[in-house]
Protein backbone atom coordinates (compact mmCIF):
# COMPACT_ATOMS: atom_id res chain seq x y z
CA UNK A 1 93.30 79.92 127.83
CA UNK A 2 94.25 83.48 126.42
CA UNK A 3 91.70 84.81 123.94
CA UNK A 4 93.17 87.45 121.08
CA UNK A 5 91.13 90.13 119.50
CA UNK A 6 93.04 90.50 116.06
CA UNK A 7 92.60 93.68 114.23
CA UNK A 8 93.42 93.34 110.43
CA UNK A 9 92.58 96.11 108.03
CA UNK A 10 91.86 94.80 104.25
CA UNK A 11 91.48 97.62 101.36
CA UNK A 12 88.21 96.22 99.93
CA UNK A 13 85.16 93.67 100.38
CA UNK A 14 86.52 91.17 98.20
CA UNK A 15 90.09 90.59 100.52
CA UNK A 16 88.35 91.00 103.70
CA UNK A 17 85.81 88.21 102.93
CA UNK A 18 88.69 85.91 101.37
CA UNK A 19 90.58 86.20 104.49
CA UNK A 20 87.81 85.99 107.03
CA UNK A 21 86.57 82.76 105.37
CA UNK A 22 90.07 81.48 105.01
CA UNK A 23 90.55 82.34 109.27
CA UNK A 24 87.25 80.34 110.15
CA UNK A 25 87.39 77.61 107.35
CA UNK A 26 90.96 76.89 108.80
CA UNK A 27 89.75 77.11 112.35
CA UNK A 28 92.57 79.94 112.83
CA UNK A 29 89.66 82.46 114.31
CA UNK A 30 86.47 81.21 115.92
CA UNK A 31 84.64 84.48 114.44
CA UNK A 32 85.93 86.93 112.08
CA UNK A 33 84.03 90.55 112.06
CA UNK A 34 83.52 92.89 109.51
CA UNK A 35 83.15 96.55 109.85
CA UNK A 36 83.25 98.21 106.38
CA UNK A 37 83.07 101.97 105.88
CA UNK A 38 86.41 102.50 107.76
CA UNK A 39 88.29 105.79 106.75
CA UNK A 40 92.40 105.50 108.18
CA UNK A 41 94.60 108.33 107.52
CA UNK A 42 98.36 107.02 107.57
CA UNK A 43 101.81 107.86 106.70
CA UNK A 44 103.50 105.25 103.88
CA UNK A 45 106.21 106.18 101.57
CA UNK A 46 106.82 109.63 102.78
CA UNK A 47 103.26 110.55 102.35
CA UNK A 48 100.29 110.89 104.93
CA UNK A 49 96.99 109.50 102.80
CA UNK A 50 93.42 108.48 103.51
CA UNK A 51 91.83 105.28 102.02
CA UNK A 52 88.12 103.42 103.01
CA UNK A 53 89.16 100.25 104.30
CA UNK A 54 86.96 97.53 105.98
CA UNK A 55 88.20 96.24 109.50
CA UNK A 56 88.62 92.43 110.58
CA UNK A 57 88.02 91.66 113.81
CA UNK A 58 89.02 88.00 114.68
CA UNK A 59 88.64 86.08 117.43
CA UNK A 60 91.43 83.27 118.00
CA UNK A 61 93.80 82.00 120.83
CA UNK A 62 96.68 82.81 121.65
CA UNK A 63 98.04 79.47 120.61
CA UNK A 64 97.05 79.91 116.92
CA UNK A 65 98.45 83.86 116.32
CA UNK A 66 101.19 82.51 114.57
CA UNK A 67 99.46 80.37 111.89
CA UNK A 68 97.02 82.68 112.03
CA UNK A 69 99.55 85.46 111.03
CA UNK A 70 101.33 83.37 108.62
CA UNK A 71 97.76 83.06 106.49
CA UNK A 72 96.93 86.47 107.03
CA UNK A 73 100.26 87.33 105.21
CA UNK A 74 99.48 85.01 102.54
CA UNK A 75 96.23 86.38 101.77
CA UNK A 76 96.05 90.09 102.20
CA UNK A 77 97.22 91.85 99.33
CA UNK A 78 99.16 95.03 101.10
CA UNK A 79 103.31 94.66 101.49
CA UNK A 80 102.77 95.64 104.51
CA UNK A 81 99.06 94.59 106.31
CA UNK A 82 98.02 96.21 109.64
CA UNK A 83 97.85 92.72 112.23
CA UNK A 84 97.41 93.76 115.71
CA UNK A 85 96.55 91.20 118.46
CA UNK A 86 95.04 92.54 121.93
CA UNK A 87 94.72 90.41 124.16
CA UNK A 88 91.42 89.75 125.92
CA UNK A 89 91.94 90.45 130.04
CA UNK A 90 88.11 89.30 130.74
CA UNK A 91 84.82 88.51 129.07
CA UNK A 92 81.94 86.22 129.49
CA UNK A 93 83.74 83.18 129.79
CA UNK A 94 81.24 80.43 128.06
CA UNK A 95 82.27 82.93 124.98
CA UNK A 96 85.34 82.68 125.79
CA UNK A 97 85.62 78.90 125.86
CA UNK A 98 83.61 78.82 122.46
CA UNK A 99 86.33 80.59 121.43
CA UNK A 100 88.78 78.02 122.31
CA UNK A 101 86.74 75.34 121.38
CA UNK A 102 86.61 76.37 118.23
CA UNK A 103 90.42 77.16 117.17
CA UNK A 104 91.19 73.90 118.91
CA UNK A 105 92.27 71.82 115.55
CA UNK A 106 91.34 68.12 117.54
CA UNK A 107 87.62 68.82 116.76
């Protein structure tokens, strides 16, 4: 079982909570996170700029990154949205198998 921290940045409230309920409702993520308040400085188009964004943190397997991805792309309204998967090396493993459990689509 390989467990995936997904970072996703969203550029408001409203995207962030479409997309985390989306992840969960479609058990794509066992637990989606929300960190709001995030400033990101980044080039695009030429330019280097600064926005507030709020940060998804997602918990999924790595068996489920690609649907998970697809719906991600779907749903977030940027051309181009930030979707970064790290994957987990340890943890506390009933966690870890709740995880699983829950991105398992048999349940």
């Amino acid at each position: 079982m390989s467990v995936l921290l997904v970072h996703c940045t969203c550029p408001d409230a409203e995207s962030a909570e479409r997309i985390a309920q989306a992840l969960v409702d479609e058990r794509l993520a066992a637990c989606v996170s929300r960190l709001e308040g995030l400033r990101s400085t980044y080039r695009w188009e030429g330019r280097v700029q600064t926005d507030t964004e709020v940060l998804l943190l997602a918990k999924t397997c790595a068996d489920r990154l690609e649907a998970l991805t697809a719906r991600v792309l779907e749903l977030h309204p940027h051309e181009l949205p930030e979707l970064v998967a790290v994957e987990a090396h340890a943890g506390h493993a009933p966690y870890l198998q709740w995880v699983a459990q829950q991105t398992r689509l048999d349940d």
